[in-house]
Protein backbone atom coordinates (compact mmCIF):
# COMPACT_ATOMS: atom_id res chain seq x y z
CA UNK A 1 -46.80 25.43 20.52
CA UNK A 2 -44.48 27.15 17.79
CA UNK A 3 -41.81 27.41 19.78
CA UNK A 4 -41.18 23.54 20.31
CA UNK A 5 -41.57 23.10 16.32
CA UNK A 6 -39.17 26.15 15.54
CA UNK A 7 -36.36 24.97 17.98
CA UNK A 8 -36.98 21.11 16.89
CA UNK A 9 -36.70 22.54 13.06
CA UNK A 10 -33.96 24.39 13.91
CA UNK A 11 -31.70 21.79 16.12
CA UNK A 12 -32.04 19.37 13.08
CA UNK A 13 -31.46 21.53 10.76
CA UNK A 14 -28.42 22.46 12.32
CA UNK A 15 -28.00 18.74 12.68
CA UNK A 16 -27.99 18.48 9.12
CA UNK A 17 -25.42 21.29 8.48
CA UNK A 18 -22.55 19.66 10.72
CA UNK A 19 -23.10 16.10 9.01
CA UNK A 20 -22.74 17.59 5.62
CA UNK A 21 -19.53 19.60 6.91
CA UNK A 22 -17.74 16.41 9.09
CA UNK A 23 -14.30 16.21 7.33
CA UNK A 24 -15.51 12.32 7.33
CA UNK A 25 -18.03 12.67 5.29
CA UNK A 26 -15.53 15.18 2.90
CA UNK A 27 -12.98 12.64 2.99
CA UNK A 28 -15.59 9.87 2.15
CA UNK A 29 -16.01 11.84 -1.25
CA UNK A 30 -12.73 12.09 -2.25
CA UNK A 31 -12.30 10.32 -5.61
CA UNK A 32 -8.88 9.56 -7.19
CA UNK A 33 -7.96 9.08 -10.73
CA UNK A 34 -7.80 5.40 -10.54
CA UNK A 35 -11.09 4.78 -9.08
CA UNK A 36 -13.65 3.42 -11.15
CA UNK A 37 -17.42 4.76 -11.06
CA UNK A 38 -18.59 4.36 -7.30
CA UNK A 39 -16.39 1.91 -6.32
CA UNK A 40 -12.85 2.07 -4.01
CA UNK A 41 -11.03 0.08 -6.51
CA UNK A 42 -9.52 0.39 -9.89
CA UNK A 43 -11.17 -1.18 -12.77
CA UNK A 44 -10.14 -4.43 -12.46
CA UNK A 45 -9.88 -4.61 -9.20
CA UNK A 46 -6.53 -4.66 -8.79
CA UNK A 47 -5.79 -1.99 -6.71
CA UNK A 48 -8.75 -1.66 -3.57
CA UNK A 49 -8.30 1.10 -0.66
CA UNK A 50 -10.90 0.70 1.80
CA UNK A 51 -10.30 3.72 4.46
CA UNK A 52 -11.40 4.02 8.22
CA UNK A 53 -14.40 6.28 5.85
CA UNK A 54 -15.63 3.08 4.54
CA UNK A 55 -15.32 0.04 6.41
CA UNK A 56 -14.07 -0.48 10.41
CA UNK A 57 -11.21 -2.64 9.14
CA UNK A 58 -8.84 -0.30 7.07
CA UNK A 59 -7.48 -2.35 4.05
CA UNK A 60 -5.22 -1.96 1.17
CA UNK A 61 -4.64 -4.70 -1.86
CA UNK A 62 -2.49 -4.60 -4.74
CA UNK A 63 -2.05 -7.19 -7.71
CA UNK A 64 0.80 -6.89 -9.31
CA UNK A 65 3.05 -8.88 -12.43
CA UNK A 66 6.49 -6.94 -11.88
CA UNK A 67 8.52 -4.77 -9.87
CA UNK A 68 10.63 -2.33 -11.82
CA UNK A 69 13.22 0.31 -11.05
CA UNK A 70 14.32 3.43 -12.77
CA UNK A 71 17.72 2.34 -12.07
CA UNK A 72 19.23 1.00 -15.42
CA UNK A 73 21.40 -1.26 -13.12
CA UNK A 74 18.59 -3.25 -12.07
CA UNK A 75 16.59 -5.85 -13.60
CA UNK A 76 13.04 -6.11 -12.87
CA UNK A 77 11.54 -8.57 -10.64
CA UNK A 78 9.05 -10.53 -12.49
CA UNK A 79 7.10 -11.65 -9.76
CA UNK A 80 3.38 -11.81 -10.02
CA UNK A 81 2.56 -10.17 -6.48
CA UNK A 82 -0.30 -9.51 -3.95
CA UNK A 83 0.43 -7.05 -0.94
CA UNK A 84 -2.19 -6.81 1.70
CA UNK A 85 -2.11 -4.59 4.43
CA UNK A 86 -4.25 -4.72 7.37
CA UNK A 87 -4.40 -1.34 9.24
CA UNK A 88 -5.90 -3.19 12.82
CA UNK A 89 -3.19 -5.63 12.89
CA UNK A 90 -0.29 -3.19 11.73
CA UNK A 91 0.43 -5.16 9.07
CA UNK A 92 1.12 -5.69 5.25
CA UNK A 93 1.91 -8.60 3.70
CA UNK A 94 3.59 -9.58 0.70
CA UNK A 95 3.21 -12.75 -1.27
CA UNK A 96 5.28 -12.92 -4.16
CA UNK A 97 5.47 -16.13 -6.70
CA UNK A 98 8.58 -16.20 -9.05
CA UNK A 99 10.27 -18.39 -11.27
CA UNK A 100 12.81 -20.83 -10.25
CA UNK A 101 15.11 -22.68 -12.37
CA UNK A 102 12.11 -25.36 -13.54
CA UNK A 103 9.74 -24.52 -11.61
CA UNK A 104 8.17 -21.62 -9.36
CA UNK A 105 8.55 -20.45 -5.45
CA UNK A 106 6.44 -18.66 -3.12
CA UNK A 107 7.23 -16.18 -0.31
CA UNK A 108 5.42 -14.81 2.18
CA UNK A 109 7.48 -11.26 3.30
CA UNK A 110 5.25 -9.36 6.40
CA UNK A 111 6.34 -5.80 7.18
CA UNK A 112 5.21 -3.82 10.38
CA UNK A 113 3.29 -0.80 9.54
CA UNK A 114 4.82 2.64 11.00
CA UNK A 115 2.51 5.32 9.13
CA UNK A 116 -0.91 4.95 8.36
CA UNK A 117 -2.61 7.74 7.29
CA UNK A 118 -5.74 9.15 4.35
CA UNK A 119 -3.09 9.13 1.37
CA UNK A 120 -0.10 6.95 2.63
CA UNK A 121 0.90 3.72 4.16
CA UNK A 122 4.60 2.89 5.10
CA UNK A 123 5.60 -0.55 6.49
CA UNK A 124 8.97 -1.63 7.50
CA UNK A 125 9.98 -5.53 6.33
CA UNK A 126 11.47 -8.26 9.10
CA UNK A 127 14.26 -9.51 8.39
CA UNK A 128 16.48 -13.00 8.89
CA UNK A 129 19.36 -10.77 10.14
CA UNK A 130 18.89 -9.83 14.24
CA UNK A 131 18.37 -6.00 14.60
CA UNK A 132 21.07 -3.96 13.80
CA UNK A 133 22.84 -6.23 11.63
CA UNK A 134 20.56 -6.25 8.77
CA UNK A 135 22.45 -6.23 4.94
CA UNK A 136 19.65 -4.12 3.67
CA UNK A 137 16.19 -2.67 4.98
CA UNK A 138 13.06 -2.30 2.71
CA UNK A 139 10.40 -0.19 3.06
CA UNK A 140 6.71 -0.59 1.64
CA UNK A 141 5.15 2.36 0.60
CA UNK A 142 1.27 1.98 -0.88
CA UNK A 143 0.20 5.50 -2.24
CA UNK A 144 -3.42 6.60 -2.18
CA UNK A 145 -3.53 9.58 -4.42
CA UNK A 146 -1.21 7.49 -7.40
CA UNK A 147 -2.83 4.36 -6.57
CA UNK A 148 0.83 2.71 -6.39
CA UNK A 149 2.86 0.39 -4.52
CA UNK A 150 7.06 1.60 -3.87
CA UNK A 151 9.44 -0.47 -2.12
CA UNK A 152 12.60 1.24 -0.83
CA UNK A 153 15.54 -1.04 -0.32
CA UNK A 154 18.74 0.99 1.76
CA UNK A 155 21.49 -0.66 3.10
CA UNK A 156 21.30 -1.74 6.76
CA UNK A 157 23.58 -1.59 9.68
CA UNK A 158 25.53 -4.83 8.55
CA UNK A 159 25.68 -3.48 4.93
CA UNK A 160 29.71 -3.25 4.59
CA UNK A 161 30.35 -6.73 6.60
CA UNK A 162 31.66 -9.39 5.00
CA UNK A 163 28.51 -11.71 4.94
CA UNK A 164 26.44 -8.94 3.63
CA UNK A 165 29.09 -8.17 0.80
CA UNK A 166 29.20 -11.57 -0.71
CA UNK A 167 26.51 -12.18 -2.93
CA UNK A 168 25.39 -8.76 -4.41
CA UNK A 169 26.51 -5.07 -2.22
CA UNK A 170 23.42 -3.23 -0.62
CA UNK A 171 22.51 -0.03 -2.41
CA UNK A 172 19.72 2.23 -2.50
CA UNK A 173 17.10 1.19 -5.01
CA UNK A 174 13.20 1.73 -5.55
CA UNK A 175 11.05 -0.61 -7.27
CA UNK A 176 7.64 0.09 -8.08
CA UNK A 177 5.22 -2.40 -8.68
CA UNK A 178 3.29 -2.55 -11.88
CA UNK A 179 -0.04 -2.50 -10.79
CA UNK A 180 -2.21 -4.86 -13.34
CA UNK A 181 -3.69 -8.85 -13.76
CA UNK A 182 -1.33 -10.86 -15.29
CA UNK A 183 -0.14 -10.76 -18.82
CA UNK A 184 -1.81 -7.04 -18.77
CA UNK A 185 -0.47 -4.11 -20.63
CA UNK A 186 -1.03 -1.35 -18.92
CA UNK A 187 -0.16 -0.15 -15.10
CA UNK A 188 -2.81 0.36 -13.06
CA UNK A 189 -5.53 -0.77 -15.30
């Protein structure tokens, strides 16, 4: 009779010992700076990342006010900003509101995810042009580890045609999105 309960003892205690050392359940306990108390979110919410460790959808949101860019060159985009991204449907989207002459516009941008991984997302954005001939590509980039949303905007193919030179030339820029509820103070709050 002892050896039944010694060998049951013993398979679930070695049971035990693989679910505590599953790189899920170690990746489930990773906390970032950001992260507030228990939570997969920011403080005020405006920053969620809900990994294949926590739900069976994978999802990302962002809530943003303005995009800005270390280039001096460029003005900041004051666009108050949601980006979604959707890891079953290969997705992010971008919804964007900015002001228009008297009033306000919204756009809906959708980007086809290319990298998903623990600490990264990176999502490619259509684009009006046909393939091949676009005047400039951007390039979502959501960060898990600095809670932050990038957007990398390179010239395309059709960069140095005419059509593509006529309003502003394509350059290399990166905007990053200042992570906060509007009229907020502080990134990533």
């Amino acid at each position: 009779m002892r050896v039944p309960l010694v060998a049951s003892l013993a398979a679930s205690a070695l049971a035990f010992v693989a679910t505590i050392a599953s790189p899920q359940q170690q990746q489930q306990q990773q906390k970032y700076p950001w992260q507030h108390a228990d939570t997969r979110c920011n403080e005020t919410m405006t920053f969620c990342w809900y990994g294949v460790e926590d739900v069976s959808d994978p999802q990302v949101t962002a809530h943003g006010n303005r995009w800005s860019s270390q280039d001096k060159d460029e003005k900041p985009f004051e666009w108050i900003t949601e980006v979604r991204c959707l890891k079953d449907s290969k997705l992010c989207i971008l919804a964007r509101n900015q002001k228009v002459l008297n009033g306000s516009q919204t756009n809906i941008d959708l980007y086809r995810i290319e990298e998903w991984s623990s600490y990264q997302i990176r999502a490619i954005g259509e684009s009006d042009f046909p393939h091949g001939k676009e005047c400039e590509i951007d390039t979502l980039m959501l960060n898990r580890v600095e809670g932050s949303v990038s957007m990398l905007s390179t010239p395309g193919p059709g960069a140095a045609t005419k059509g593509c030179m006529g309003i502003m030339k394509p350059k290399t820029v990166v905007y990053k999105l200042e992570i906060g509820l509007p009229g907020s103070s502080s990134p990533n709050s």
